[in-house]
Protein backbone atom coordinates (compact mmCIF):
# COMPACT_ATOMS: atom_id res chain seq x y z
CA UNK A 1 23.24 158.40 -135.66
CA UNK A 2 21.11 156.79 -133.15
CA UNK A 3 21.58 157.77 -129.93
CA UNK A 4 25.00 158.88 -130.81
CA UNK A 5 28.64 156.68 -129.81
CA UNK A 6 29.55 156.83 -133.09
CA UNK A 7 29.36 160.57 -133.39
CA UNK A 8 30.10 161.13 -129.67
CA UNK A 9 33.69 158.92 -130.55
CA UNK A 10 34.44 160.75 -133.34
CA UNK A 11 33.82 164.50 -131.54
CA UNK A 12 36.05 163.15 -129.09
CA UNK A 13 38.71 162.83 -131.37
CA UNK A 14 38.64 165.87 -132.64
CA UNK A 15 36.14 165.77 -135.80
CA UNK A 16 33.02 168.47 -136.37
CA UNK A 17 30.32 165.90 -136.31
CA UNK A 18 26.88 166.08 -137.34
CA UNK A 19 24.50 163.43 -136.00
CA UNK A 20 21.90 162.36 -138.94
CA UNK A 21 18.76 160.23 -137.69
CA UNK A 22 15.01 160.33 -139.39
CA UNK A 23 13.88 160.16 -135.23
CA UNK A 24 14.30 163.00 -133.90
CA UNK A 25 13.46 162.03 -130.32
CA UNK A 26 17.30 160.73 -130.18
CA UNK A 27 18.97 164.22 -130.17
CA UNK A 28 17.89 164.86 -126.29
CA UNK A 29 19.61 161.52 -125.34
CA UNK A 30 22.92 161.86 -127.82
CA UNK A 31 23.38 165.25 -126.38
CA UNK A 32 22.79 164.12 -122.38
CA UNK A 33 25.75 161.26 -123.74
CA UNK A 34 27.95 164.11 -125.71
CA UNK A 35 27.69 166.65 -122.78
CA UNK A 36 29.05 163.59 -120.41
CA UNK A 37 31.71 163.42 -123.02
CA UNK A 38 32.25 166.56 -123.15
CA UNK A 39 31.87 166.94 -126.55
CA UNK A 40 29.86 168.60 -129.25
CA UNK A 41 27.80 166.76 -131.99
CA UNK A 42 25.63 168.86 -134.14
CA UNK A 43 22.36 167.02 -134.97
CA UNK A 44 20.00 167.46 -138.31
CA UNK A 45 16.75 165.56 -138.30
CA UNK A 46 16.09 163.79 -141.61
CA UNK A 47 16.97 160.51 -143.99
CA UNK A 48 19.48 159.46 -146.24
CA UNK A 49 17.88 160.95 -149.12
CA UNK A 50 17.20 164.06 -147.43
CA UNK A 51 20.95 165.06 -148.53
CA UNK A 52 21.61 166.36 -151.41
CA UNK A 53 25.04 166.34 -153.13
CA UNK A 54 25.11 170.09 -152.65
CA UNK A 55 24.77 168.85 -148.64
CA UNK A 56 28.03 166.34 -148.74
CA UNK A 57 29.97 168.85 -150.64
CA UNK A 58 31.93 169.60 -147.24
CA UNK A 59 31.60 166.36 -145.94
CA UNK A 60 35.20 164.40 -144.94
CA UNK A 61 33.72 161.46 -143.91
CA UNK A 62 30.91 159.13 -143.91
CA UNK A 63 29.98 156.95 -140.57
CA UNK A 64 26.79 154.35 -139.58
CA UNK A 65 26.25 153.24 -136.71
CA UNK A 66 23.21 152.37 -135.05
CA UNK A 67 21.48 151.70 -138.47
CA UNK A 68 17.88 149.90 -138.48
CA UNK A 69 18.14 148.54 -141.70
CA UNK A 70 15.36 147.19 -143.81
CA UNK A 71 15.75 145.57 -147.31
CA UNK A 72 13.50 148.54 -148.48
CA UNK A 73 16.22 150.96 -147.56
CA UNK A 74 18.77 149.42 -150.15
CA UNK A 75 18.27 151.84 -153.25
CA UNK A 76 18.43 154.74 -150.48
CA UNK A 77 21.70 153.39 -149.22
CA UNK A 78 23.22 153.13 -152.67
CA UNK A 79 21.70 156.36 -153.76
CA UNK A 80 23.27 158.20 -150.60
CA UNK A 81 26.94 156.55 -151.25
CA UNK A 82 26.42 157.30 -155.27
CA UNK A 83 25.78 161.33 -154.13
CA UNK A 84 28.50 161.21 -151.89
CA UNK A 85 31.57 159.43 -154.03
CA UNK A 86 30.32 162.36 -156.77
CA UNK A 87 30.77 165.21 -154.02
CA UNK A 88 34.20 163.74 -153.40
CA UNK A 89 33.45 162.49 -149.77
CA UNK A 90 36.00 159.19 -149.05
């Protein structure tokens, strides 16, 4: 999620919104931009392949924004989208 205007737009239309970044030293500044929103964005330190199909299983709605991404991170990418299409996430 970055430092959050992805998340922070979608909170402010209404959607529950969890925040996903392996960096966890972005949550203080995505929340200092959601509370000037006035919104809320839930956060969760941790990877693409830190969730598990059991995790998506409630999940609406993938977003990515403020993606570093590295040729490395390709099988993770396709791994995460596989996981999600099975748990039925559009």
């Amino acid at each position: 999620c970055g430092w959050g205007p992805v998340s922070i737009y979608m909170a402010s239309r209404g959607h529950k919104v969890t925040g996903l970044d392996i960096d966890e030293q972005v949550f203080e500044f995505l929340q200092l931009q959601a509370d000037l929103n006035n919104v809320k964005v839930k956060t969760r330190q941790g990877g693409m392949d830190d969730l598990s199909k059991k995790d998506l299983a409630n999940v609406n709605c993938i977003t990515g924004a403020d993606i570093c991404f590295w040729p490395e991170l390709t099988d993770s990418w396709f791994s995460l989208l596989k996981r999600a299409a099975d748990a039925g996430v559009k």
